[in-house]
C-alpha atoms as a PDB file:
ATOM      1  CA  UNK A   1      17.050 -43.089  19.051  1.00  0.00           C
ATOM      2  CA  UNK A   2      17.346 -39.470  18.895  1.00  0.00           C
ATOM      3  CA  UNK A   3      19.738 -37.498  20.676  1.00  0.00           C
ATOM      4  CA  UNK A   4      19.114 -34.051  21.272  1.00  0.00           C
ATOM      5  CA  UNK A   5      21.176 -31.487  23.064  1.00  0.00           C
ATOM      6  CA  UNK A   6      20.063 -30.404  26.081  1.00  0.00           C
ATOM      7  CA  UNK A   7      20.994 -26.812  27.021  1.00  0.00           C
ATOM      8  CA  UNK A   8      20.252 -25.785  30.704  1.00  0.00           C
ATOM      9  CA  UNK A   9      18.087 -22.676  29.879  1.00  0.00           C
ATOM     10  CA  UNK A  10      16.193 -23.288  26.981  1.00  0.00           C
ATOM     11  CA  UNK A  11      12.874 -22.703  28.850  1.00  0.00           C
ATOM     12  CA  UNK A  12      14.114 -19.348  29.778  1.00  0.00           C
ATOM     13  CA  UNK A  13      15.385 -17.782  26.571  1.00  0.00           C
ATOM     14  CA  UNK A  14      11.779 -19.402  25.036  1.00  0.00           C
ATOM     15  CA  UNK A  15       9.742 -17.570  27.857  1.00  0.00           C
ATOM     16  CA  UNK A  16      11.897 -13.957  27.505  1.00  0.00           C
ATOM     17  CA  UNK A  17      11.237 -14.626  23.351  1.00  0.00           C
ATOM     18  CA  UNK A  18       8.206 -15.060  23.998  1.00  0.00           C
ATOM     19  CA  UNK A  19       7.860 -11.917  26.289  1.00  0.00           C
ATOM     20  CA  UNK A  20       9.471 -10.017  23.970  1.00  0.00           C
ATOM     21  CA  UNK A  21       7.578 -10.639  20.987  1.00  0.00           C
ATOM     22  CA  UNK A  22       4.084 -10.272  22.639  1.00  0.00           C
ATOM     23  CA  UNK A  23       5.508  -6.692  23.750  1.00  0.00           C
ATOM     24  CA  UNK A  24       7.021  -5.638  20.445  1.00  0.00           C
ATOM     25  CA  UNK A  25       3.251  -6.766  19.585  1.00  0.00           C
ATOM     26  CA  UNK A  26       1.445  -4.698  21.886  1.00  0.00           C
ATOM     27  CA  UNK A  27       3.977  -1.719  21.071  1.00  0.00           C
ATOM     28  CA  UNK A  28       4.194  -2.082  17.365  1.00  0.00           C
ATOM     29  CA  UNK A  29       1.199  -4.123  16.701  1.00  0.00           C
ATOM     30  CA  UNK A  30       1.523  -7.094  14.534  1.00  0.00           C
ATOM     31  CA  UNK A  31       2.625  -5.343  11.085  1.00  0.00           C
ATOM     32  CA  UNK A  32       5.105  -3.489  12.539  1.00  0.00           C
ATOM     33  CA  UNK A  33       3.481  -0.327  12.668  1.00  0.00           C
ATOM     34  CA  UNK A  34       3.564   2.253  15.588  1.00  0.00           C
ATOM     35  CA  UNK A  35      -0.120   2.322  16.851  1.00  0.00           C
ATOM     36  CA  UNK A  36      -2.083  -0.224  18.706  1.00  0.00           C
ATOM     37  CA  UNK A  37      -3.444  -2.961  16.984  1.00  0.00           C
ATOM     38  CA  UNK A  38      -7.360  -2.471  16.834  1.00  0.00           C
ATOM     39  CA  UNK A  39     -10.128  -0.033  17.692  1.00  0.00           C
ATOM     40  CA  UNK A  40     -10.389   3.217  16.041  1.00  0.00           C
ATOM     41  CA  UNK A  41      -6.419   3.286  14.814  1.00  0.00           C
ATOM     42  CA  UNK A  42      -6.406   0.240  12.828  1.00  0.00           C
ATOM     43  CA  UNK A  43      -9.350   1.104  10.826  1.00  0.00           C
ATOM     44  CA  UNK A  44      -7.979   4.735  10.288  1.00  0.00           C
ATOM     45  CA  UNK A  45      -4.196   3.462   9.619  1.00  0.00           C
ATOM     46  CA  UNK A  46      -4.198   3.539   5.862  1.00  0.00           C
ATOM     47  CA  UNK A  47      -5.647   7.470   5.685  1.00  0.00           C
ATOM     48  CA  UNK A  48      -3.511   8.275   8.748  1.00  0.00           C
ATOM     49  CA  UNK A  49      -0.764   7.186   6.525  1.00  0.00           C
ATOM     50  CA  UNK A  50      -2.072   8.822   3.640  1.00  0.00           C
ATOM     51  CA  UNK A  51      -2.486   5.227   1.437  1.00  0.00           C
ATOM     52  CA  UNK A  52      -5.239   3.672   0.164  1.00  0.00           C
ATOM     53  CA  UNK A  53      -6.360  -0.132  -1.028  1.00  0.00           C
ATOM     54  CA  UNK A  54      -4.385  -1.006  -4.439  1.00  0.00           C
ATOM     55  CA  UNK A  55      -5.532  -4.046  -6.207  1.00  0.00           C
ATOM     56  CA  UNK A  56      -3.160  -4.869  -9.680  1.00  0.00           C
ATOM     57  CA  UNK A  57      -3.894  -7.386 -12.128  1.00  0.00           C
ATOM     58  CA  UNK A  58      -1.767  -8.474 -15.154  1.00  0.00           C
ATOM     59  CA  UNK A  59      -2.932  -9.890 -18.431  1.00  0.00           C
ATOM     60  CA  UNK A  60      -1.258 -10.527 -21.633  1.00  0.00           C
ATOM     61  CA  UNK A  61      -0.947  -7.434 -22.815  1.00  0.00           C
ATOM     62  CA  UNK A  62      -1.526  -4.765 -20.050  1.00  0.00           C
ATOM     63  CA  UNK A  63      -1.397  -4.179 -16.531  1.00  0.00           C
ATOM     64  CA  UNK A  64      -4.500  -2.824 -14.529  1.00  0.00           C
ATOM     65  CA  UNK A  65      -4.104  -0.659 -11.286  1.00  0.00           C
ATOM     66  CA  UNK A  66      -7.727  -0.586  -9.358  1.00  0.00           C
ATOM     67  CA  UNK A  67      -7.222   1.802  -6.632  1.00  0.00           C
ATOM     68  CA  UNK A  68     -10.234   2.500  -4.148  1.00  0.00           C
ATOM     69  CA  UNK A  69     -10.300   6.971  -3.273  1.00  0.00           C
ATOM     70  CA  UNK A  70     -14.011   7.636  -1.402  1.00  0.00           C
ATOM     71  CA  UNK A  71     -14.588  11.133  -0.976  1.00  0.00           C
ATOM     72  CA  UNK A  72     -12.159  12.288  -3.437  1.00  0.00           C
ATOM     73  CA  UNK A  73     -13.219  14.027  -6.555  1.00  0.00           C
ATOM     74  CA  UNK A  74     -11.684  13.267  -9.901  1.00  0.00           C
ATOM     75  CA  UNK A  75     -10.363  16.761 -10.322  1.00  0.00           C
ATOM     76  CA  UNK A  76      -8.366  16.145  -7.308  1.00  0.00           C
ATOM     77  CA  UNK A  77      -6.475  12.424  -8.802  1.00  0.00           C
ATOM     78  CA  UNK A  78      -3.250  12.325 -10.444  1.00  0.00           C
ATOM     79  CA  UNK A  79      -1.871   9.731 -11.739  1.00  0.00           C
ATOM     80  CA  UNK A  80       1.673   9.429 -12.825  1.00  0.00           C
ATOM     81  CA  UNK A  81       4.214   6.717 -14.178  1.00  0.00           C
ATOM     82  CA  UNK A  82       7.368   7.289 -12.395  1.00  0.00           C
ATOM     83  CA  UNK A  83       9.274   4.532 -14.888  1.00  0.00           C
ATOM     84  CA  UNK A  84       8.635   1.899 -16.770  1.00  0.00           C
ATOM     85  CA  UNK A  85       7.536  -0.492 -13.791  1.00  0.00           C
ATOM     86  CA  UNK A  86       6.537   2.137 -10.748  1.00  0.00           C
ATOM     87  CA  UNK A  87       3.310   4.304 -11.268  1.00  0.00           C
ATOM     88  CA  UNK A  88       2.070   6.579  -8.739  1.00  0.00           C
ATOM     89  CA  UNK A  89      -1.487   7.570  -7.734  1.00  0.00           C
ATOM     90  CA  UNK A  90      -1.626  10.843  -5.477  1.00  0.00           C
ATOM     91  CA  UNK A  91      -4.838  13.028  -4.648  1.00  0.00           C
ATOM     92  CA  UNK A  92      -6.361  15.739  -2.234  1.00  0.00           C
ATOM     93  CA  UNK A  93      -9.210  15.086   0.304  1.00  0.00           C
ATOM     94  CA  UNK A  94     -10.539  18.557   1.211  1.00  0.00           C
ATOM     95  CA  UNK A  95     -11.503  19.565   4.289  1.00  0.00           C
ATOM     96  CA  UNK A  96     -15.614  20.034   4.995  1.00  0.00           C
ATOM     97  CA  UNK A  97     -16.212  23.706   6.380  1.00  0.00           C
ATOM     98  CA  UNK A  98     -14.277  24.181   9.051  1.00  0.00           C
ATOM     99  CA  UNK A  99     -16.696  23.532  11.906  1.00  0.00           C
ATOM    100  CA  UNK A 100     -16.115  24.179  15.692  1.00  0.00           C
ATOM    101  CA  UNK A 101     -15.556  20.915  17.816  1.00  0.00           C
ATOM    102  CA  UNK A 102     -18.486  21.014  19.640  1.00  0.00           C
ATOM    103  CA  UNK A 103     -21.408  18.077  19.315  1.00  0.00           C
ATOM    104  CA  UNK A 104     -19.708  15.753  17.465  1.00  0.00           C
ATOM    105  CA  UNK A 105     -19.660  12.371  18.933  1.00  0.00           C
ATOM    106  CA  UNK A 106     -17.303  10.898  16.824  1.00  0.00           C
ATOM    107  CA  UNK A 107     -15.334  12.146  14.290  1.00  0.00           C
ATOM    108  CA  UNK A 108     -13.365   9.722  12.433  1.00  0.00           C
ATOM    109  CA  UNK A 109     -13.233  10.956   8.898  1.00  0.00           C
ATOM    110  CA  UNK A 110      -9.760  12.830   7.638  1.00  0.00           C
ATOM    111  CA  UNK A 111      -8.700  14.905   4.916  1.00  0.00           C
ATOM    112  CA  UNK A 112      -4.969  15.548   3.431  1.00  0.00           C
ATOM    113  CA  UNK A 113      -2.943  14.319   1.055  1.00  0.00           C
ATOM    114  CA  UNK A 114      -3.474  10.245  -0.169  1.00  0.00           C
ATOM    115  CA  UNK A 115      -0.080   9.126  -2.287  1.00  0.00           C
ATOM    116  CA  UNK A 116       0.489   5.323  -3.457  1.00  0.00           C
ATOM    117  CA  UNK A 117       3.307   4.132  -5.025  1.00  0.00           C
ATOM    118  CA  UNK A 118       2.674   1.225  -6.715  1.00  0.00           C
ATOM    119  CA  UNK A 119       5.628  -1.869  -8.257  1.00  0.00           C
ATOM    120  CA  UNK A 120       4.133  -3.319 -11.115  1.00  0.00           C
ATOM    121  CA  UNK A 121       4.553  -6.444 -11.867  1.00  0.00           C
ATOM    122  CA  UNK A 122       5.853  -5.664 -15.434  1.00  0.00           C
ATOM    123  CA  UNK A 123       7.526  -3.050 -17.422  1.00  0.00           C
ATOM    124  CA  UNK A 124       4.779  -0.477 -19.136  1.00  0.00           C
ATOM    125  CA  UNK A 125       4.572   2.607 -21.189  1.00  0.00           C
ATOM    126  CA  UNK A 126       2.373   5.379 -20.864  1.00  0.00           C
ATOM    127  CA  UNK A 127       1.736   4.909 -24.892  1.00  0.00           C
ATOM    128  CA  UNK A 128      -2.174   4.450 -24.871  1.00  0.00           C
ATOM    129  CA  UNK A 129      -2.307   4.333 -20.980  1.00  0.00           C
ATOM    130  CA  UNK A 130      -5.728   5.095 -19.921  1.00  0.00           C
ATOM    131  CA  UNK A 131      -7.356   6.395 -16.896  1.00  0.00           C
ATOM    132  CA  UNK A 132     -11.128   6.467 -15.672  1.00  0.00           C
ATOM    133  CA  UNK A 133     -12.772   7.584 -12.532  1.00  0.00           C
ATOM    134  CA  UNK A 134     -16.122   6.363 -10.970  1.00  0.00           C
ATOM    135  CA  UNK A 135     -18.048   6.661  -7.885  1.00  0.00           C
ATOM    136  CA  UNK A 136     -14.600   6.468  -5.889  1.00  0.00           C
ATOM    137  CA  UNK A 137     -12.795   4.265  -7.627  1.00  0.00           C
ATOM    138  CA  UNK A 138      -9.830   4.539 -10.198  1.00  0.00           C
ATOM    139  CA  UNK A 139      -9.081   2.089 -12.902  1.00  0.00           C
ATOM    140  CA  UNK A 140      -5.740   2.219 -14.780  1.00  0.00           C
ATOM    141  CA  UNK A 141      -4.690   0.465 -17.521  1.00  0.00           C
ATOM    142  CA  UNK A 142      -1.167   0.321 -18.959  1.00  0.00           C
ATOM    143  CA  UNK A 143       0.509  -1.325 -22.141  1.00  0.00           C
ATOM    144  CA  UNK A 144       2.906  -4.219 -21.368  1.00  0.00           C
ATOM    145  CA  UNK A 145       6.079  -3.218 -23.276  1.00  0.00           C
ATOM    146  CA  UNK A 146       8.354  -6.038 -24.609  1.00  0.00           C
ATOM    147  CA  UNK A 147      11.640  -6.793 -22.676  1.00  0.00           C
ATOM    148  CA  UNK A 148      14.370  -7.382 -25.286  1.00  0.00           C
ATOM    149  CA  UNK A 149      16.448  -9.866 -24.366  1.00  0.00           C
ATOM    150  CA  UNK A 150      20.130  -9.732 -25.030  1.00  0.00           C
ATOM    151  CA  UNK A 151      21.377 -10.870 -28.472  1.00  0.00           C
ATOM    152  CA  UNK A 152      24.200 -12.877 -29.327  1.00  0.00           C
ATOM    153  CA  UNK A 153      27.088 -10.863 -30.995  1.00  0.00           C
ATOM    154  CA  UNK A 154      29.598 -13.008 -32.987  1.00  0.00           C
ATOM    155  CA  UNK A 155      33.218 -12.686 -32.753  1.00  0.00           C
ATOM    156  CA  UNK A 156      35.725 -12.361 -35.077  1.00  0.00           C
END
């Protein structure tokens, strides 16, 4: 038989946690972030925040950053590699000709500044890094560099 501790307003603190975390929910929506979850916001969130969608794969001998930047031009990309294991992808997204507000219906499209900063999963070196641009998205690829490992030093 199992005993278990009884304690006289369980029920209560469960129902007020539960309260609670449907309204930091509702508040924060369920990342954490400070728009509502859904609808136009969610969809916008990563320009709003000036990101964009990362994907990083790692082979033997290099590390490849896929990064996805619609409506930017490749003059407009730079790509930089803070240290040996951060690299950073930044662009612009200019403005169309300034228009007045009238007759649009929607208008859900921004423009600004886009910055990633990106941990990779290994140390690299910009030593025959390469970078190419197409259609929108950005490939990098970047040498693996060997990690020394500590030696042994003998004592005398």
């Amino acid at each position: 038989m199992v005993y278990r501790r009884r304690y006289p307003f369980w029920w209560t603190w469960r129902d007020f946690d539960e309260l609670m975390t449907e309204m930091e929910n509702r508040f924060w929506g369920p990342s954490g972030r400070l728009l509502p979850a859904g609808g136009i916001a969610d969809r916008m969130l990563p320009a709003l925040r000036g990101e964009f969608r990362v994907d990083v794969r790692e082979h033997d001998d290099e590390i490849i950053v896929v990064a996805d930047l619609p409506g930017v031009e490749k003059e407009d990309v730079t790509v930089t590699l803070v240290n040996p294991s951060t690299l950073e992808i930044s662009s612009e997204r200019k403005a169309e000709k300034e228009e007045k507000e009238e007759g649009y219906y929607m208008r859900e499209r921004v423009s600004g500044s886009l910055c990633r900063t990106v941990a990779l999963p290994h140390d690299v070196t910009d030593s025959g890094a390469t970078a190419s641009f197409k259609n929108g998205v950005l490939e990098v690829r970047l040498k693996k560099i060997e990690i020394r490992r500590g030696s042994s030093i003998k004592v005398d």
